[in-house]
C-alpha atoms as a PDB file:
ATOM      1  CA  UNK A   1     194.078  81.204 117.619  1.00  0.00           C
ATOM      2  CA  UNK A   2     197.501  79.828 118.539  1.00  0.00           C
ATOM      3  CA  UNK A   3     198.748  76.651 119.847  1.00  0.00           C
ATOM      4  CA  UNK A   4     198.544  77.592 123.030  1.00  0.00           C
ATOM      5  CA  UNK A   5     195.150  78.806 122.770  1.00  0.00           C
ATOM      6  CA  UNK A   6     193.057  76.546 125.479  1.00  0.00           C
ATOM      7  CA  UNK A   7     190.177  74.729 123.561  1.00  0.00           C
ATOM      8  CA  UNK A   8     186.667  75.959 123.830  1.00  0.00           C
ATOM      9  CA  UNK A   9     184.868  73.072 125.122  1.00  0.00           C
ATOM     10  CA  UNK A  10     181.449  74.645 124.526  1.00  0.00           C
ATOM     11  CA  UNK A  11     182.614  74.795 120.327  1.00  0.00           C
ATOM     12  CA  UNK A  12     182.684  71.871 118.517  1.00  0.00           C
ATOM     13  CA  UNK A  13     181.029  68.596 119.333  1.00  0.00           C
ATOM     14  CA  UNK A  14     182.336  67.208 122.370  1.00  0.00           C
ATOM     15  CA  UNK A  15     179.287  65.000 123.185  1.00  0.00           C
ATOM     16  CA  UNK A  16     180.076  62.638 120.702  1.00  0.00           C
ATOM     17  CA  UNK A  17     183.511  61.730 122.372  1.00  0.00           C
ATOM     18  CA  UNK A  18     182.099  62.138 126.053  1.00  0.00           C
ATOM     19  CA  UNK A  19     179.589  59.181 124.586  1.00  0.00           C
ATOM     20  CA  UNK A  20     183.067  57.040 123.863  1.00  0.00           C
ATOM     21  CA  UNK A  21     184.195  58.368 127.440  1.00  0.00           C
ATOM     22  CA  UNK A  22     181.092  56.871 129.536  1.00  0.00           C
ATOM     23  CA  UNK A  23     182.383  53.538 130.317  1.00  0.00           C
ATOM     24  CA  UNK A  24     185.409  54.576 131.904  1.00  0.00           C
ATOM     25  CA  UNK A  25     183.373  57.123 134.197  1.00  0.00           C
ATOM     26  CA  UNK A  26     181.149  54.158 135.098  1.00  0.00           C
ATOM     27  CA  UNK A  27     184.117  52.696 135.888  1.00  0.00           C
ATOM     28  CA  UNK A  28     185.469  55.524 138.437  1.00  0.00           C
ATOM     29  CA  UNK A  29     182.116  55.575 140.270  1.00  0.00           C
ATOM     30  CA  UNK A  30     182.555  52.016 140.689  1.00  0.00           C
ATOM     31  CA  UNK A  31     185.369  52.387 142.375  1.00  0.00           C
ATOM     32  CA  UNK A  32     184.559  55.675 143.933  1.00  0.00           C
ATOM     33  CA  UNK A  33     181.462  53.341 144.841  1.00  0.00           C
ATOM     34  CA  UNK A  34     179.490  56.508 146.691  1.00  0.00           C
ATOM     35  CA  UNK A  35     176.826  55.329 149.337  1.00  0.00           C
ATOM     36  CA  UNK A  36     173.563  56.299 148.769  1.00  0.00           C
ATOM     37  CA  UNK A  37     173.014  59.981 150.531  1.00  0.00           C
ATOM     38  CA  UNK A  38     176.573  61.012 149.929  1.00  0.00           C
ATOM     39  CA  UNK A  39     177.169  64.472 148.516  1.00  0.00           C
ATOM     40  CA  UNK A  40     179.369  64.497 145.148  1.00  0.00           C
ATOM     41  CA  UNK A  41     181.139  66.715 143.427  1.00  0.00           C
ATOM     42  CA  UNK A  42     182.016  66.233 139.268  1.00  0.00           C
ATOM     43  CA  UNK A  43     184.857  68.310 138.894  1.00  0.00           C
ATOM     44  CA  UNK A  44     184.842  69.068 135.001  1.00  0.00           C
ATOM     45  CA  UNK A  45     181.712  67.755 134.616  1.00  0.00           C
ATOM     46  CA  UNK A  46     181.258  67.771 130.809  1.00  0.00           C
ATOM     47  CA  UNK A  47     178.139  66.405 129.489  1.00  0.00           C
ATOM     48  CA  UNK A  48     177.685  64.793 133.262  1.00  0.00           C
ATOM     49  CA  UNK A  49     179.261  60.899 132.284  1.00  0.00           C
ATOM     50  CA  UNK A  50     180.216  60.888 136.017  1.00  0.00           C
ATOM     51  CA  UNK A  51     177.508  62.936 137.616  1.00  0.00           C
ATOM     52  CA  UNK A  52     175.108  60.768 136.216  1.00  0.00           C
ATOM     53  CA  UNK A  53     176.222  57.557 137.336  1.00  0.00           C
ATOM     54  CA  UNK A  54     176.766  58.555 140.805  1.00  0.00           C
ATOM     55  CA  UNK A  55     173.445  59.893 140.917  1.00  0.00           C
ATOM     56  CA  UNK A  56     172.041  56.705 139.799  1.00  0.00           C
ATOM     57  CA  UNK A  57     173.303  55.333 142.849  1.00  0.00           C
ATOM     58  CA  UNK A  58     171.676  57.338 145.079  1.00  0.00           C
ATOM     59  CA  UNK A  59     174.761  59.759 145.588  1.00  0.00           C
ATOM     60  CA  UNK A  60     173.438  63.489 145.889  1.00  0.00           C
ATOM     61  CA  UNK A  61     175.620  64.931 143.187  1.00  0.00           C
ATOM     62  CA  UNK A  62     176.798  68.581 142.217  1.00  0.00           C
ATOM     63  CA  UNK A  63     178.652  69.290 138.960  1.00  0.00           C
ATOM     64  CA  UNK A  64     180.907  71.976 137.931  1.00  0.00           C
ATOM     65  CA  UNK A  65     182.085  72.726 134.400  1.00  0.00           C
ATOM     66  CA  UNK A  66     183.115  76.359 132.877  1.00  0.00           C
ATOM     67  CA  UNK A  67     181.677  75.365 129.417  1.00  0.00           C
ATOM     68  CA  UNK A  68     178.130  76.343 129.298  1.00  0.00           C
ATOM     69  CA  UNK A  69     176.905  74.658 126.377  1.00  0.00           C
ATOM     70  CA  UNK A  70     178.190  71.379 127.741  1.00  0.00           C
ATOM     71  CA  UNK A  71     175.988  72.062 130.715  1.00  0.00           C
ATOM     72  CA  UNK A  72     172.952  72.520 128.456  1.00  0.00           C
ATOM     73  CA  UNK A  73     173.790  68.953 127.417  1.00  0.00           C
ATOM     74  CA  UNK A  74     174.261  67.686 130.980  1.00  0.00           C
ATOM     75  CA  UNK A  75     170.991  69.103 132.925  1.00  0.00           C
ATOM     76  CA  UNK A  76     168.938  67.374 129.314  1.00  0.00           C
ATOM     77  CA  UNK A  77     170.686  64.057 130.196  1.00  0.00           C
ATOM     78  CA  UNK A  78     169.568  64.009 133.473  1.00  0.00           C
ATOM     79  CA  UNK A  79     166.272  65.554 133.087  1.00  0.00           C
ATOM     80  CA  UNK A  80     165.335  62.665 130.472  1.00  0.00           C
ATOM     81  CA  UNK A  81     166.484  60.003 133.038  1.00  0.00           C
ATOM     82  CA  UNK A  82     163.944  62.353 136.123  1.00  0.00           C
ATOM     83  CA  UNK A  83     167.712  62.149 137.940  1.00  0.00           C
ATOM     84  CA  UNK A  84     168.348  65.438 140.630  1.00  0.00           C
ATOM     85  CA  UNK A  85     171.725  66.702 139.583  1.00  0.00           C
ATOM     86  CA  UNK A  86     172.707  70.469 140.270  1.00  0.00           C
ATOM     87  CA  UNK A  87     174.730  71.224 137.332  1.00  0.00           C
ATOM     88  CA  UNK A  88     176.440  74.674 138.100  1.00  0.00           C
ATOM     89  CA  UNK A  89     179.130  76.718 135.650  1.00  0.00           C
ATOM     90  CA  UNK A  90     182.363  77.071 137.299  1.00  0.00           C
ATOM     91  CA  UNK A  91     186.067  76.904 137.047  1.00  0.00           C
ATOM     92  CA  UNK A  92     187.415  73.579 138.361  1.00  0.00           C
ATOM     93  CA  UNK A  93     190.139  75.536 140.089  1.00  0.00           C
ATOM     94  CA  UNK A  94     187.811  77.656 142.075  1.00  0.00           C
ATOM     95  CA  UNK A  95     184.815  75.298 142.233  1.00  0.00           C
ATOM     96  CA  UNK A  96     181.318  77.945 143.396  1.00  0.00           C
ATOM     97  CA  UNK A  97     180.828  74.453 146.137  1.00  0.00           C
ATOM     98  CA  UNK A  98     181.367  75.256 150.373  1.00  0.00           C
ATOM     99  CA  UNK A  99     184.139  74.224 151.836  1.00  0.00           C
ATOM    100  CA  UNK A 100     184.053  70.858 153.029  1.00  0.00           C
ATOM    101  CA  UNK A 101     180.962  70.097 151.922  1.00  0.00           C
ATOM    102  CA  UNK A 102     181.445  66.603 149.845  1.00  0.00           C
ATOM    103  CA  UNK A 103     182.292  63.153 150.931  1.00  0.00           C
ATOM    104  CA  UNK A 104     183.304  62.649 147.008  1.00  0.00           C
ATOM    105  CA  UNK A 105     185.132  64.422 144.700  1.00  0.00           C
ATOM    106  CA  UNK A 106     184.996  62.783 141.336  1.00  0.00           C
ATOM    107  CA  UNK A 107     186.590  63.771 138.103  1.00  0.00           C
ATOM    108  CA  UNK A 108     186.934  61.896 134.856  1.00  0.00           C
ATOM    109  CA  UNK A 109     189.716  62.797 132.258  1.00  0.00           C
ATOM    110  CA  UNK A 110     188.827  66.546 133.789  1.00  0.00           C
ATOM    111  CA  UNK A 111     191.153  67.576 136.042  1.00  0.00           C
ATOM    112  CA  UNK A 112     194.183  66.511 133.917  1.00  0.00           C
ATOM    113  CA  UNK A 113     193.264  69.551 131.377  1.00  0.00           C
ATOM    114  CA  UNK A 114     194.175  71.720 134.496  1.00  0.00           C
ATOM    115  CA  UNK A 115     197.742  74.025 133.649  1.00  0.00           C
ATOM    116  CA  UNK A 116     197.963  74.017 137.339  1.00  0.00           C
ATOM    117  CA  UNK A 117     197.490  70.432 139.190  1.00  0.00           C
ATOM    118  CA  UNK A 118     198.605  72.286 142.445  1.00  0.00           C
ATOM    119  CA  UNK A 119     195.763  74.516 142.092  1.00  0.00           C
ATOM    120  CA  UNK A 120     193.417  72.015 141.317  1.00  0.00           C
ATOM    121  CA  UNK A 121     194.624  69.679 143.589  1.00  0.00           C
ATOM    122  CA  UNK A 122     194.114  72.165 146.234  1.00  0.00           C
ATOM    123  CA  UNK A 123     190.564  73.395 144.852  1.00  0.00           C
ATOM    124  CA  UNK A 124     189.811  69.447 145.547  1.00  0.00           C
ATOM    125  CA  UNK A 125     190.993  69.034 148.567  1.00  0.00           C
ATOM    126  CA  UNK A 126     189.088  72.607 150.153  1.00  0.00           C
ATOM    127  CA  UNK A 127     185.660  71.240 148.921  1.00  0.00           C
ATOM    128  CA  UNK A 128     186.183  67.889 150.918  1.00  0.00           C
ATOM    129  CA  UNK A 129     184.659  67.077 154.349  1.00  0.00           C
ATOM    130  CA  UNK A 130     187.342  65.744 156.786  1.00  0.00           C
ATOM    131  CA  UNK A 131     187.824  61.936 155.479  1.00  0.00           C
ATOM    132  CA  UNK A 132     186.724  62.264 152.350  1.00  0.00           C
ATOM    133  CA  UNK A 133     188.255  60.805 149.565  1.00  0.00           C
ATOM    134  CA  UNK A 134     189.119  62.655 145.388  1.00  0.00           C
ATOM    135  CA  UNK A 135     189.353  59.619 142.419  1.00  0.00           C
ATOM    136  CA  UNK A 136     190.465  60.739 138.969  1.00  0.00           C
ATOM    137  CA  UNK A 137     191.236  59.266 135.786  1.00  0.00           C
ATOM    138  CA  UNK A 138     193.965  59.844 133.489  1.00  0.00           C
ATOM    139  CA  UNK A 139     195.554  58.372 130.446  1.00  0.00           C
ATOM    140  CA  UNK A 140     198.462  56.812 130.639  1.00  0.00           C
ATOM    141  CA  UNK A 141     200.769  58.158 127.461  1.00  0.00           C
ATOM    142  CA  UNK A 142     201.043  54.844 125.283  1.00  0.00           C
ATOM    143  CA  UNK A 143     199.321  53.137 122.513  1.00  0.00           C
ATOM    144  CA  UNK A 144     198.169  54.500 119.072  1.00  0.00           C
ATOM    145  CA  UNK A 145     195.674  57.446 120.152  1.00  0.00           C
ATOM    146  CA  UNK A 146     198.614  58.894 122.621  1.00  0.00           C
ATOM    147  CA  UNK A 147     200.648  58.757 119.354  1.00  0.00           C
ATOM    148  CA  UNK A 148     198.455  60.557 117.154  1.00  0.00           C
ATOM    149  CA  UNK A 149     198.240  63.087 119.818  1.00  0.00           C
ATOM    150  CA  UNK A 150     202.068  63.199 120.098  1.00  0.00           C
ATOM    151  CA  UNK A 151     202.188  63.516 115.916  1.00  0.00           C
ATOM    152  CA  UNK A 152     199.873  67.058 116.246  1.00  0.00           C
ATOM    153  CA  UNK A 153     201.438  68.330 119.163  1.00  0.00           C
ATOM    154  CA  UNK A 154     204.722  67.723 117.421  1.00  0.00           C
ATOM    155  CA  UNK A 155     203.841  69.399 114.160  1.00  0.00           C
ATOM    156  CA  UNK A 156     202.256  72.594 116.441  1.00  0.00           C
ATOM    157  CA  UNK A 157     205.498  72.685 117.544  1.00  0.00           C
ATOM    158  CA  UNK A 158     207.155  72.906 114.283  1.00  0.00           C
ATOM    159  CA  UNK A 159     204.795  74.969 112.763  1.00  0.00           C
ATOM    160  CA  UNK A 160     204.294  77.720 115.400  1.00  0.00           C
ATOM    161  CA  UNK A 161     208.177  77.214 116.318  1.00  0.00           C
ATOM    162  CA  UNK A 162     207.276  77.130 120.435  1.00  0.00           C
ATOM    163  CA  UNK A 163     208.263  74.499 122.527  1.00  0.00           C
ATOM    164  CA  UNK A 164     206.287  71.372 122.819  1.00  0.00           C
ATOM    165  CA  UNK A 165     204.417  71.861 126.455  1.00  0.00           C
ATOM    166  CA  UNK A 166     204.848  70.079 129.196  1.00  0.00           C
ATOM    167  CA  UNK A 167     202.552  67.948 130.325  1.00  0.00           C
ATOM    168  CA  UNK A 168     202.115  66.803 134.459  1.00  0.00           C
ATOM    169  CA  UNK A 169     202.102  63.298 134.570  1.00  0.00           C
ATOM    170  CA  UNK A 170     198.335  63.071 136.570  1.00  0.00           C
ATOM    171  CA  UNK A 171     198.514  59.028 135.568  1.00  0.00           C
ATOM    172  CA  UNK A 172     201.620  58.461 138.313  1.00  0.00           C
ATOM    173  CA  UNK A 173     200.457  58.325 141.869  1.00  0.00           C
ATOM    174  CA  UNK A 174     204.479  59.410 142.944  1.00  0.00           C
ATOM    175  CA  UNK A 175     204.191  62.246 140.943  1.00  0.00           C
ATOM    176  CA  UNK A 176     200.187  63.262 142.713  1.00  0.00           C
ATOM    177  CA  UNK A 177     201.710  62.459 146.072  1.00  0.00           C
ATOM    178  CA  UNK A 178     204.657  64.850 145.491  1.00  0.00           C
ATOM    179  CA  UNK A 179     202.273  68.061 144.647  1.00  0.00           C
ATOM    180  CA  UNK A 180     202.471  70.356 147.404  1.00  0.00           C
ATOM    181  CA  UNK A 181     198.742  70.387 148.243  1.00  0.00           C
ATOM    182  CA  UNK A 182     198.997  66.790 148.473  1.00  0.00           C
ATOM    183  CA  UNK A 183     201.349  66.170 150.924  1.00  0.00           C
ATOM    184  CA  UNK A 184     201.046  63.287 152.949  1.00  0.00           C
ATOM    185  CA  UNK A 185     197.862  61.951 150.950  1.00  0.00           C
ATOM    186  CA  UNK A 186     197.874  58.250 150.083  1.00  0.00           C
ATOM    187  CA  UNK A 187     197.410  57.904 146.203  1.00  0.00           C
ATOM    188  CA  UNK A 188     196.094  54.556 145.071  1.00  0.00           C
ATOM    189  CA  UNK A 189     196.178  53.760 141.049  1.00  0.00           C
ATOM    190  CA  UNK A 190     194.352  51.344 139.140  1.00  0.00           C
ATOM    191  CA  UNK A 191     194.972  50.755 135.357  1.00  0.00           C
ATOM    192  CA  UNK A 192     192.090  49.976 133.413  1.00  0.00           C
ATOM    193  CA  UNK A 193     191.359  50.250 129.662  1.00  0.00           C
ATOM    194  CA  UNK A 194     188.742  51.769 127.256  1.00  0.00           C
ATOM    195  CA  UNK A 195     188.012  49.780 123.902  1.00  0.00           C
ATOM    196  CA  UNK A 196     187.541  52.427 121.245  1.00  0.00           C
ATOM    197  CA  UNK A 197     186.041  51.840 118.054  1.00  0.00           C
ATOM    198  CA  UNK A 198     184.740  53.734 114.366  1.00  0.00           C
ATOM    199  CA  UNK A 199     183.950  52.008 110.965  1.00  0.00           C
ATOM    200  CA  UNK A 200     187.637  52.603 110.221  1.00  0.00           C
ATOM    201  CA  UNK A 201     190.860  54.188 110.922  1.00  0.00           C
ATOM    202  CA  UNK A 202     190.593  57.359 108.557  1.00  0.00           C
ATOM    203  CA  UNK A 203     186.952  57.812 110.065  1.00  0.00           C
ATOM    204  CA  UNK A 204     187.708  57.816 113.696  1.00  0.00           C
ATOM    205  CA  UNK A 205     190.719  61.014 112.547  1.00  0.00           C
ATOM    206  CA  UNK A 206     188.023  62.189 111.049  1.00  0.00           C
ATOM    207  CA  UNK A 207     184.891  62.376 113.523  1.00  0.00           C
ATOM    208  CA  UNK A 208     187.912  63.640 115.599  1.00  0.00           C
ATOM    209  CA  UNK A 209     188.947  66.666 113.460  1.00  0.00           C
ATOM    210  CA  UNK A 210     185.424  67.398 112.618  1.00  0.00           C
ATOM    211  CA  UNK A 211     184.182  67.739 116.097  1.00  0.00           C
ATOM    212  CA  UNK A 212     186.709  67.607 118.991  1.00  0.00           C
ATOM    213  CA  UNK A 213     187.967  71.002 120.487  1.00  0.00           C
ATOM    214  CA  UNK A 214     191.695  70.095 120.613  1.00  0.00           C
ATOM    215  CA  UNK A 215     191.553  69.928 117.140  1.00  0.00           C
ATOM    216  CA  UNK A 216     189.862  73.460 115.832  1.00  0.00           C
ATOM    217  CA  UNK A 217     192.773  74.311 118.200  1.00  0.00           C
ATOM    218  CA  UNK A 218     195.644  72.830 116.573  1.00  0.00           C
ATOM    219  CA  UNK A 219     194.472  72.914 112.929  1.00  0.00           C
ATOM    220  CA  UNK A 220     194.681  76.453 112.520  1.00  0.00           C
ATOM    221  CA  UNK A 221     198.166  76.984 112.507  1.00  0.00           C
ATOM    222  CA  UNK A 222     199.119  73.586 110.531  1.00  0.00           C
ATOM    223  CA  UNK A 223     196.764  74.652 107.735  1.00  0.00           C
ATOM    224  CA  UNK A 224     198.913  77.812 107.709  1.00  0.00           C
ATOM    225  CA  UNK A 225     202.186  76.032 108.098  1.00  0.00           C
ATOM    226  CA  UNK A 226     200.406  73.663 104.843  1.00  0.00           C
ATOM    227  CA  UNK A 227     201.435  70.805 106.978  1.00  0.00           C
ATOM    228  CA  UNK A 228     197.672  69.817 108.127  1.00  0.00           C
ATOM    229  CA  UNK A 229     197.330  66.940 105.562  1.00  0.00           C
ATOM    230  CA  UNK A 230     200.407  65.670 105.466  1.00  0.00           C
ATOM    231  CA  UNK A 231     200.252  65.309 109.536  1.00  0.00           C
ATOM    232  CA  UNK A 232     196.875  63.675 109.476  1.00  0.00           C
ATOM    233  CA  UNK A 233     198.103  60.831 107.107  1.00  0.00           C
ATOM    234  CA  UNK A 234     200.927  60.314 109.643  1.00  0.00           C
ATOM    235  CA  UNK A 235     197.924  60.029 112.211  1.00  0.00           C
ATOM    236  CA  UNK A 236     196.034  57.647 109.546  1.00  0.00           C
ATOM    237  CA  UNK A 237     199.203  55.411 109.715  1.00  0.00           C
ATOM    238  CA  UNK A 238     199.632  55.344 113.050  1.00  0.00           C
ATOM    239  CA  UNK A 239     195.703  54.171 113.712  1.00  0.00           C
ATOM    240  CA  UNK A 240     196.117  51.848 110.704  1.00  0.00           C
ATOM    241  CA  UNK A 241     199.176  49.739 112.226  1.00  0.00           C
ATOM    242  CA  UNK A 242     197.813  49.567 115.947  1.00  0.00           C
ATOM    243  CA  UNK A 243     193.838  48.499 114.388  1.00  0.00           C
ATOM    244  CA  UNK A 244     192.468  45.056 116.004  1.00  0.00           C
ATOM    245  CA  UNK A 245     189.739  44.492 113.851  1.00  0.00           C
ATOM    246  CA  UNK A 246     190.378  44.354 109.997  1.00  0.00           C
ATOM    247  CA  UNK A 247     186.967  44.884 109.702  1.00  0.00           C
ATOM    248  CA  UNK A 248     186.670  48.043 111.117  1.00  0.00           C
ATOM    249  CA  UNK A 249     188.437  50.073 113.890  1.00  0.00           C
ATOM    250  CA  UNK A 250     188.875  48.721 117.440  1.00  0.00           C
ATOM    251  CA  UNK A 251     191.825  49.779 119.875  1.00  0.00           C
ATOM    252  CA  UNK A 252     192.218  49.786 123.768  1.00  0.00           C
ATOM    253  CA  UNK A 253     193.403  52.564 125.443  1.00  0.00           C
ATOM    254  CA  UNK A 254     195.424  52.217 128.712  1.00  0.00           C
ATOM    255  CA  UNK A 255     193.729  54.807 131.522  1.00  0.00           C
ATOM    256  CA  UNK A 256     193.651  54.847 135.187  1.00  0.00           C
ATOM    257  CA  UNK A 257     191.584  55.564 138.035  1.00  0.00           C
ATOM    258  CA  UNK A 258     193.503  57.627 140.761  1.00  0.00           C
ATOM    259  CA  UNK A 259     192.476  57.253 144.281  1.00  0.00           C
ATOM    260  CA  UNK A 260     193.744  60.141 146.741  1.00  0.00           C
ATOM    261  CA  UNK A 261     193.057  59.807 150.000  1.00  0.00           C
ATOM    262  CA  UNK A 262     194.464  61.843 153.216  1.00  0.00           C
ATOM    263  CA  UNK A 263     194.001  64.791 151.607  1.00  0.00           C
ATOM    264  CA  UNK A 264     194.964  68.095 153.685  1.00  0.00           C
ATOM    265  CA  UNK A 265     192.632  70.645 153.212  1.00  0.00           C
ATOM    266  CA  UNK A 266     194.500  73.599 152.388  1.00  0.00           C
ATOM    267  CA  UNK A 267     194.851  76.837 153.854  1.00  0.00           C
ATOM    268  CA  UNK A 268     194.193  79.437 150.884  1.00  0.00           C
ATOM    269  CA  UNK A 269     194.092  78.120 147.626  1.00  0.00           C
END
């Protein structure tokens, strides 16, 4: 495995960060605010954060995800709660959903894993019905976790001697509206924040290392490079200066909620 190697969501333990995630996908279906009957779509489902609490509302919801184990995870969830969710495996840019068939497409910190927001953008747009309406969320790159992220990508960089990648800025509504397959959509953004907290700054990098997928992806080649320990106590640091809770570990991490509407339905994707 490389840097560049894309993460195996269905490795690891993602559920235990998609726990941290749920408020802010309670958050984009409160905003999305889907009526009661309305057909759904969770792009990047995940363990279902967002499919579930649309379906609470009533909202007749569909989710897609490629990894299959989080799936598993996702169609338990629901089943426990008796909600009617058709969790299906797919890839987000080529969703197995009818063409303008949703009123809703929903997708929280999902999308913005895509190498090709044109594509997905696109993929979006082709499973809405005329006058529906796509929300999103996506971090905005500041505070300490965007940091530690920028410390690892940074040291992959050093140690694998490629380029750092680029990364689409899915947080600036100029930059959606701009993407060819949304042209002419108005994009809407509201910023919002998720408090997230461990028993302490080395435990959070931690829990992280042990069970997120970005990080079986990026450890490999630091071990080899020996720079692995040295670039977690940077990470350590980092956490350590921005904590708000001597206690423990508390921070706030700025996200928002994307609203596109107008989208064109494409004409091949």
């Amino acid at each position: 495995m490389t840097s560049s190697s894309p993460p195996d969501w269905s490795g690891a333990h993602y559920e235990t960060f998609a726990a941290e995630l749920a408020p802010a996908a309670g958050r984009l279906v409160e905003r999305a605010a889907p009526a009661d009957g309305e057909r759904v779509l969770d792009l990047a489902t995940g363990t279902g954060n967002t499919a579930l609490a649309a379906a609470r509302r009533g909202a007749e919801v569909t989710g897609v995800d490629s990894a299959g184990r989080l799936l598993e995870v996702a169609r338990a969830r629901a089943a426990a709660e008796d909600l009617e969710i058709d969790f299906v495996a797919g890839d987000l840019h080529e969703p197995p959903v009818a063409d303008g068939s949703f009123d809703l497409v929903l997708s929280s910190f999902g999308v913005t894993f895509s190498p090709d927001p044109p594509r997905a953008l696109a993929a979006t747009a082709r499973a809405l019905r005329p006058g529906g309406r796509a929300l999103l969320t996506a971090w905005v790159p500041e505070g300490p976790i965007d940091a530690i992220l920028a410390v690892f990508a940074q040291a992959v960089a050093e140690a694998t001697g490629r380029p750092l990648p680029e990364r689409f800025p899915w947080y600036d509504p100029e930059a959606l509206a701009k993407v060819a397959a949304v042209g002419g959509a108005e994009v809407l953004a509201h910023d919002e924040w998720l408090r997230i907290t461990a028993p302490s700054p080395r435990e959070y990098l931690e829990l992280g290392e042990r069970d997120h997928p970005l990080s079986a992806a990026r450890r490999e080649p630091l071990e080899r490079a020996g720079t692995y320990s040295a670039t977690c106590e940077r990470a350590v640091a980092i956490l350590r200066e921005a904590n708000e809770d001597p206690d423990g570990f508390v921070v706030h991490s700025h996200y928002r909620v994307l609203e596109l509407r107008g989208l064109p339905a494409p004409a091949s994707v």
